[in-house]
C-alpha atoms as a PDB file:
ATOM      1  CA  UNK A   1       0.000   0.000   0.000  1.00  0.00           C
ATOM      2  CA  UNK A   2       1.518   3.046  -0.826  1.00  0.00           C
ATOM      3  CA  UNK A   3       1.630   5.717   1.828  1.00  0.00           C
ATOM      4  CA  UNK A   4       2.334   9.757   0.786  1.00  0.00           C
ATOM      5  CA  UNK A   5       5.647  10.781   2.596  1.00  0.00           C
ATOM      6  CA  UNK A   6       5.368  13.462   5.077  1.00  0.00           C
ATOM      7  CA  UNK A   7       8.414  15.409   5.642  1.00  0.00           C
ATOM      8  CA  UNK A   8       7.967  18.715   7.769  1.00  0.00           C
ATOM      9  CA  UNK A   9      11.896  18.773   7.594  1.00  0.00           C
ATOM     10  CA  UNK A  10      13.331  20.123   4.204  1.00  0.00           C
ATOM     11  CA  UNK A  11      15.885  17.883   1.971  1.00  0.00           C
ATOM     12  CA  UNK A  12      19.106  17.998   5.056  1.00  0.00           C
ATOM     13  CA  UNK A  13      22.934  18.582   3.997  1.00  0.00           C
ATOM     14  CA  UNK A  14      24.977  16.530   6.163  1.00  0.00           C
ATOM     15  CA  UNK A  15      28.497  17.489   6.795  1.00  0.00           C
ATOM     16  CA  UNK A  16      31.553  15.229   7.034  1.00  0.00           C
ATOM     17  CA  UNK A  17      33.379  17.344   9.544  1.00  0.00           C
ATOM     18  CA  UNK A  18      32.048  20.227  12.169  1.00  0.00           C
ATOM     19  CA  UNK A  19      34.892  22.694  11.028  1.00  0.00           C
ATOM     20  CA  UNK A  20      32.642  24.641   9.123  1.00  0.00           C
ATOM     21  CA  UNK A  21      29.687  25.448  12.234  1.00  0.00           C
ATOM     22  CA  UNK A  22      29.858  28.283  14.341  1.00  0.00           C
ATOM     23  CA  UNK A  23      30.990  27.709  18.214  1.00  0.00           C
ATOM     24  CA  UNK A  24      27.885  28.297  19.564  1.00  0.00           C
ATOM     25  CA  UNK A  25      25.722  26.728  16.956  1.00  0.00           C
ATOM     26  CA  UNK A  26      28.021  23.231  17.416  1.00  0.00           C
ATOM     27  CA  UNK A  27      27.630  23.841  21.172  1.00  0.00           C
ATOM     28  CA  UNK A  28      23.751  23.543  20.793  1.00  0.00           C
ATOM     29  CA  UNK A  29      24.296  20.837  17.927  1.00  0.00           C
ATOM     30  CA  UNK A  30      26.487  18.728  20.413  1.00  0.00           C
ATOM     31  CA  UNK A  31      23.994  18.422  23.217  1.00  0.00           C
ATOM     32  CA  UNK A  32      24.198  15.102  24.676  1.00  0.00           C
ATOM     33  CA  UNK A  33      21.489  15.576  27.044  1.00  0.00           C
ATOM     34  CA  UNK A  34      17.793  16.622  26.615  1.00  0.00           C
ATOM     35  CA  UNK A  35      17.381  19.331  24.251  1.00  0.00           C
ATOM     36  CA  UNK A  36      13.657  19.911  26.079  1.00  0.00           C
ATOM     37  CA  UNK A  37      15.530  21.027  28.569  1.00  0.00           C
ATOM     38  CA  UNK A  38      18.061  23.018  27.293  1.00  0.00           C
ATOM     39  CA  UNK A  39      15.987  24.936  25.782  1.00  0.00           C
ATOM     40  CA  UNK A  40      13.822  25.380  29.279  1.00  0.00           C
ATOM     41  CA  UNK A  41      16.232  27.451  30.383  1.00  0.00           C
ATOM     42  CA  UNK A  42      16.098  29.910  28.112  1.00  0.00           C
ATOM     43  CA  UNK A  43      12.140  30.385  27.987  1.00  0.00           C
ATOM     44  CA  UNK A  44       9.295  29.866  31.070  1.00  0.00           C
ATOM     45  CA  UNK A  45       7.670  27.108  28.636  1.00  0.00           C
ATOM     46  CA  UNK A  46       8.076  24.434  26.677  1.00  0.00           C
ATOM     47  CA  UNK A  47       5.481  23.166  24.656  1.00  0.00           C
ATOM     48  CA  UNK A  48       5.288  20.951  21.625  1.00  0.00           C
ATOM     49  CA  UNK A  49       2.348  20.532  18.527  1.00  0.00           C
ATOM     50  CA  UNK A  50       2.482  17.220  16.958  1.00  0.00           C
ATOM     51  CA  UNK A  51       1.530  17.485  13.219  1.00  0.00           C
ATOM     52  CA  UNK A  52       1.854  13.875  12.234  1.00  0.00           C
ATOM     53  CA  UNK A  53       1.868  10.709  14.024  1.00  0.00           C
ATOM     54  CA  UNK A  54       1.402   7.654  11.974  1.00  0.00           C
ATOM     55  CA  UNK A  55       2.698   4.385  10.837  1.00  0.00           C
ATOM     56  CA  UNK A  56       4.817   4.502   7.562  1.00  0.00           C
ATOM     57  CA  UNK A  57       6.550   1.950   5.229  1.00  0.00           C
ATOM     58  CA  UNK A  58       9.657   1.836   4.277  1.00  0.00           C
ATOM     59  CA  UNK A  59       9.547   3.457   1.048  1.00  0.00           C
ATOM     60  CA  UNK A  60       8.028   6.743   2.936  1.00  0.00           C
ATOM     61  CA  UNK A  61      11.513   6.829   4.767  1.00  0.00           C
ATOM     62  CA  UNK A  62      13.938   8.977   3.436  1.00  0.00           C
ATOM     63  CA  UNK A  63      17.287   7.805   2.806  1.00  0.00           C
ATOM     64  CA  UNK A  64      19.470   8.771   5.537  1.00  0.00           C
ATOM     65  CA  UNK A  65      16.517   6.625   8.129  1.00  0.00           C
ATOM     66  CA  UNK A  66      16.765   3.532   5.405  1.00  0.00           C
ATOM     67  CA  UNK A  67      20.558   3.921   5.730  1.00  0.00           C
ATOM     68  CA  UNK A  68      20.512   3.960   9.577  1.00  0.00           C
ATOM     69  CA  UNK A  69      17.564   2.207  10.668  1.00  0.00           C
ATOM     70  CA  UNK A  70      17.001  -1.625  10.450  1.00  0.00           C
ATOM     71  CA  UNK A  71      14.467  -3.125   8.200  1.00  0.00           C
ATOM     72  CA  UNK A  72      10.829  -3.238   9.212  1.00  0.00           C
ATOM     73  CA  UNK A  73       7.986  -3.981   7.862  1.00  0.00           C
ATOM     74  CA  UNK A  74       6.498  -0.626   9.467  1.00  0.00           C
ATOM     75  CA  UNK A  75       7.800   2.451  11.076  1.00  0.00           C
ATOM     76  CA  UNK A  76       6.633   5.003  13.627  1.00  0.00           C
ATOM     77  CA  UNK A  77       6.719   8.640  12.560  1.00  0.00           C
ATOM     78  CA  UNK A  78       5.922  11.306  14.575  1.00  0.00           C
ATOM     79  CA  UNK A  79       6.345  14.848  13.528  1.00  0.00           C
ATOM     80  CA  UNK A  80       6.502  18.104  15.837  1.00  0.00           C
ATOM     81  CA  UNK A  81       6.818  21.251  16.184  1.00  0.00           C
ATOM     82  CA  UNK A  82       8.696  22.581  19.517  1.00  0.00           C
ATOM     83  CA  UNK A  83       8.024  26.246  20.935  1.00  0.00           C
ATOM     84  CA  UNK A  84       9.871  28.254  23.858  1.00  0.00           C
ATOM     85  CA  UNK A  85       7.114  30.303  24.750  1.00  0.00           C
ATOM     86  CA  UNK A  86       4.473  30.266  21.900  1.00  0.00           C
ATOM     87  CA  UNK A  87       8.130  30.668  19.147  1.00  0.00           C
ATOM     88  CA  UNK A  88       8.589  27.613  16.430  1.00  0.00           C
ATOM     89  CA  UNK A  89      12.319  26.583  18.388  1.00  0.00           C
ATOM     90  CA  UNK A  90      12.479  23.224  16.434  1.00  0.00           C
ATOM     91  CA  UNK A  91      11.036  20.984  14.039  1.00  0.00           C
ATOM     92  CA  UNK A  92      11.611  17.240  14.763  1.00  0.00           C
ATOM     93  CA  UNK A  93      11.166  14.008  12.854  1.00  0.00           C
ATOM     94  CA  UNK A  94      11.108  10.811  15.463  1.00  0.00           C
ATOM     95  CA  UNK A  95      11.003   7.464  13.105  1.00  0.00           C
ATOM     96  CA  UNK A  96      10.753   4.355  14.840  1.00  0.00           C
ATOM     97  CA  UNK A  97      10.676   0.838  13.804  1.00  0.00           C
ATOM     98  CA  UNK A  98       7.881  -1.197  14.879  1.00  0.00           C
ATOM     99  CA  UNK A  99      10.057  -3.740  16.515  1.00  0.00           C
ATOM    100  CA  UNK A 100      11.374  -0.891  18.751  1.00  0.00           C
ATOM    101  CA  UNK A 101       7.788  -0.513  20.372  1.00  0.00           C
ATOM    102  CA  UNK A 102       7.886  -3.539  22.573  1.00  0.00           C
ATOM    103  CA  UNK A 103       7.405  -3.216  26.470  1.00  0.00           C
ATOM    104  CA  UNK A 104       7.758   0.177  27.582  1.00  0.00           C
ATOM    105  CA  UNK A 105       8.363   1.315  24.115  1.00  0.00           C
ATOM    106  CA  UNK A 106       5.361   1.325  23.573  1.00  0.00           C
ATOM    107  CA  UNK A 107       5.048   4.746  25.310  1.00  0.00           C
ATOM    108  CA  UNK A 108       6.203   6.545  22.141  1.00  0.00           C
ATOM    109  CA  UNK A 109       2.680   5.462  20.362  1.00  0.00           C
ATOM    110  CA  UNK A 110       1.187   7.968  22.993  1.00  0.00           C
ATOM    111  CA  UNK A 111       3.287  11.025  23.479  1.00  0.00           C
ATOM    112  CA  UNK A 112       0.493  13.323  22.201  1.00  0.00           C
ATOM    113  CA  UNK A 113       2.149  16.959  23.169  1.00  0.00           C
ATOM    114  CA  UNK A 114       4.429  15.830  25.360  1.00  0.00           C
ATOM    115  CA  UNK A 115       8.460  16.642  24.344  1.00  0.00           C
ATOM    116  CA  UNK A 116      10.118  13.324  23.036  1.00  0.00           C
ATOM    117  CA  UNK A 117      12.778  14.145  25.740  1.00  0.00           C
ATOM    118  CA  UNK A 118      11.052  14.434  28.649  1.00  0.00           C
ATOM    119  CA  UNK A 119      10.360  10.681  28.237  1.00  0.00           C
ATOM    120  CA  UNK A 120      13.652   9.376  26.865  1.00  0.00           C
ATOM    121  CA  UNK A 121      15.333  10.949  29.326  1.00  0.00           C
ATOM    122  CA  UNK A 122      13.726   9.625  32.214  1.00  0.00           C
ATOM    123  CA  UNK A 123      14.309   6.337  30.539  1.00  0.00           C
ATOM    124  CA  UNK A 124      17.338   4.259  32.266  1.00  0.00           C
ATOM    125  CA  UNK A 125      18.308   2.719  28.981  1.00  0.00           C
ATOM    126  CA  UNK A 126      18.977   5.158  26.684  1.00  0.00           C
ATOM    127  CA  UNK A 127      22.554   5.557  24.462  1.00  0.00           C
ATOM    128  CA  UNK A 128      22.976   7.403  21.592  1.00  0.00           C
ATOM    129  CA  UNK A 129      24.921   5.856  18.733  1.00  0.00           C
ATOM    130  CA  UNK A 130      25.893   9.231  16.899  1.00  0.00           C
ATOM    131  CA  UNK A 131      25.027  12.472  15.827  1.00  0.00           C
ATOM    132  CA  UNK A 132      25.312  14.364  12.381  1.00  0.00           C
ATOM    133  CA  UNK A 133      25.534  17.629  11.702  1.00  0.00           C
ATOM    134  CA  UNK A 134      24.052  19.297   8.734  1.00  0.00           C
ATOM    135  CA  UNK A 135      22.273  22.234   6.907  1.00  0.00           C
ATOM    136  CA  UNK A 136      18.528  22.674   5.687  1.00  0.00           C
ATOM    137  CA  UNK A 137      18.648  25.646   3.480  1.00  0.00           C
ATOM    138  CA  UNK A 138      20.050  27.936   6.035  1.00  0.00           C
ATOM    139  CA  UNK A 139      18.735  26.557   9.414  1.00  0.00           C
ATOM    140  CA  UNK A 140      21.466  24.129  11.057  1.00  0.00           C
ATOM    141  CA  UNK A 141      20.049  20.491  11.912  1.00  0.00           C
ATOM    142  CA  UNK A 142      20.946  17.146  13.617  1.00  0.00           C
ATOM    143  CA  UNK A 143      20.386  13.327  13.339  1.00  0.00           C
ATOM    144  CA  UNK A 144      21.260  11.090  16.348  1.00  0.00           C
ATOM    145  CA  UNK A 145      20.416   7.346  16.138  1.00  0.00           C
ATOM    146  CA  UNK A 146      19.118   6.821  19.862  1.00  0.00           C
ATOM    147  CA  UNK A 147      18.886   3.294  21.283  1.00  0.00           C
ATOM    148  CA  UNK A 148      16.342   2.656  24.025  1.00  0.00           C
ATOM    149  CA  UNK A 149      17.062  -0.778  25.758  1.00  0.00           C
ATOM    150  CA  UNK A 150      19.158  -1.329  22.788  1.00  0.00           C
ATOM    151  CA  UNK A 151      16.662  -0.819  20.207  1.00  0.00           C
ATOM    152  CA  UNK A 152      16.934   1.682  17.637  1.00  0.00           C
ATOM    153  CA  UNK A 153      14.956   5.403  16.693  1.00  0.00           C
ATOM    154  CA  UNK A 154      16.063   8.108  14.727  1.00  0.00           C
ATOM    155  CA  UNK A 155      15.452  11.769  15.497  1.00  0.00           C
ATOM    156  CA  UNK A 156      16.225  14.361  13.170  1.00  0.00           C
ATOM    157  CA  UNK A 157      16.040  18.142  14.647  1.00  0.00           C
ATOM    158  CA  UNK A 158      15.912  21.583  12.687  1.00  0.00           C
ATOM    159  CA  UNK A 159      16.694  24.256  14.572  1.00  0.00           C
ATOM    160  CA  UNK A 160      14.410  27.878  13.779  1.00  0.00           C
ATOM    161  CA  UNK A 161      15.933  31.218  12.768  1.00  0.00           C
ATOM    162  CA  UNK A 162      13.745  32.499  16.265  1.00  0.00           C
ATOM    163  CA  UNK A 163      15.998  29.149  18.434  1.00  0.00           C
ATOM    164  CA  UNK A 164      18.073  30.284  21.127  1.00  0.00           C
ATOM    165  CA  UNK A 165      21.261  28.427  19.668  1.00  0.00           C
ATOM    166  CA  UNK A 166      21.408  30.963  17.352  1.00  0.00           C
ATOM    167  CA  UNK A 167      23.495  34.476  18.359  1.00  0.00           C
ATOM    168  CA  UNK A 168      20.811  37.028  19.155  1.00  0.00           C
END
């Protein structure tokens, strides 16, 4: 069955090397830790609109998630927008494979508006495998490959012209 892709972030640049990002973009870029909160600090609230959550196949992936993601016969997608009081910070593209939502898992089927972070992060068996670096038209992004329990998600991050990791 074919499904139409949904892609709320643009075609992504990835870079080999960070030599070419600014200090304090990288520094935002780098984060190793929850980005929900991160960017709590700089705002009273965080708050987050889903504007897809659905299963997709594999031929609705785009090619960096069919290069880093296992087969499936089904993913998870959720797409979001996050704000820092009531301003687009972030768009972000969670795909999950369906064999990834076993046990408690399961949890990311029912996130709703809740920030992907505030539950992987309270998780006690999360690792990330990497993160990229790269450019959507002018707006600097990331990919990590996250492992919960030692199975795999992608999340793939755009950061907003109005996002505090840019210089004011």
């Amino acid at each position: 069955m074919f499904m139409p892709k949904t892609v709320i972030t643009p075609p992504i640049r990835w870079f080999d090397n960070a030599e070419t990002i600014p200090a304090m973009v990288l520094d935002w870029l780098s984060e190793l830790g929850s980005m929900t909160r991160r960017f709590e600090q700089h705002c009273n609230e965080v708050t987050v609109k889903p504007s897809c959550e659905k299963y997709i196949s594999r031929e609705a992936l785009t090619e960096e998630e069919r290069m880093h993601l296992p087969g499936s016969a089904r993913y998870w997608l959720r797409e979001v927008v996050l704000y820092g009081d009531g301003v687009p910070w972030l768009t972000g593209r969670t795909v999950v494979p369906e064999e990834t939502l076993t046990g408690e898992e399961q949890q990311l089927l029912k996130m709703g508006n809740m920030p992907l972070g505030r539950y992987l992060f309270t998780s006690g068996c999360l690792t990330r495998d990497y993160i990229r670096f790269g450019l959507s038209g002018t707006d600097w992004a990331r990919c990590s490959r996250l492992c919960l329990a030692g199975k795999p998600l992608l999340l793939t991050e755009v950061f907003l012209p109005a996002s505090p990791a840019y210089p004011a």
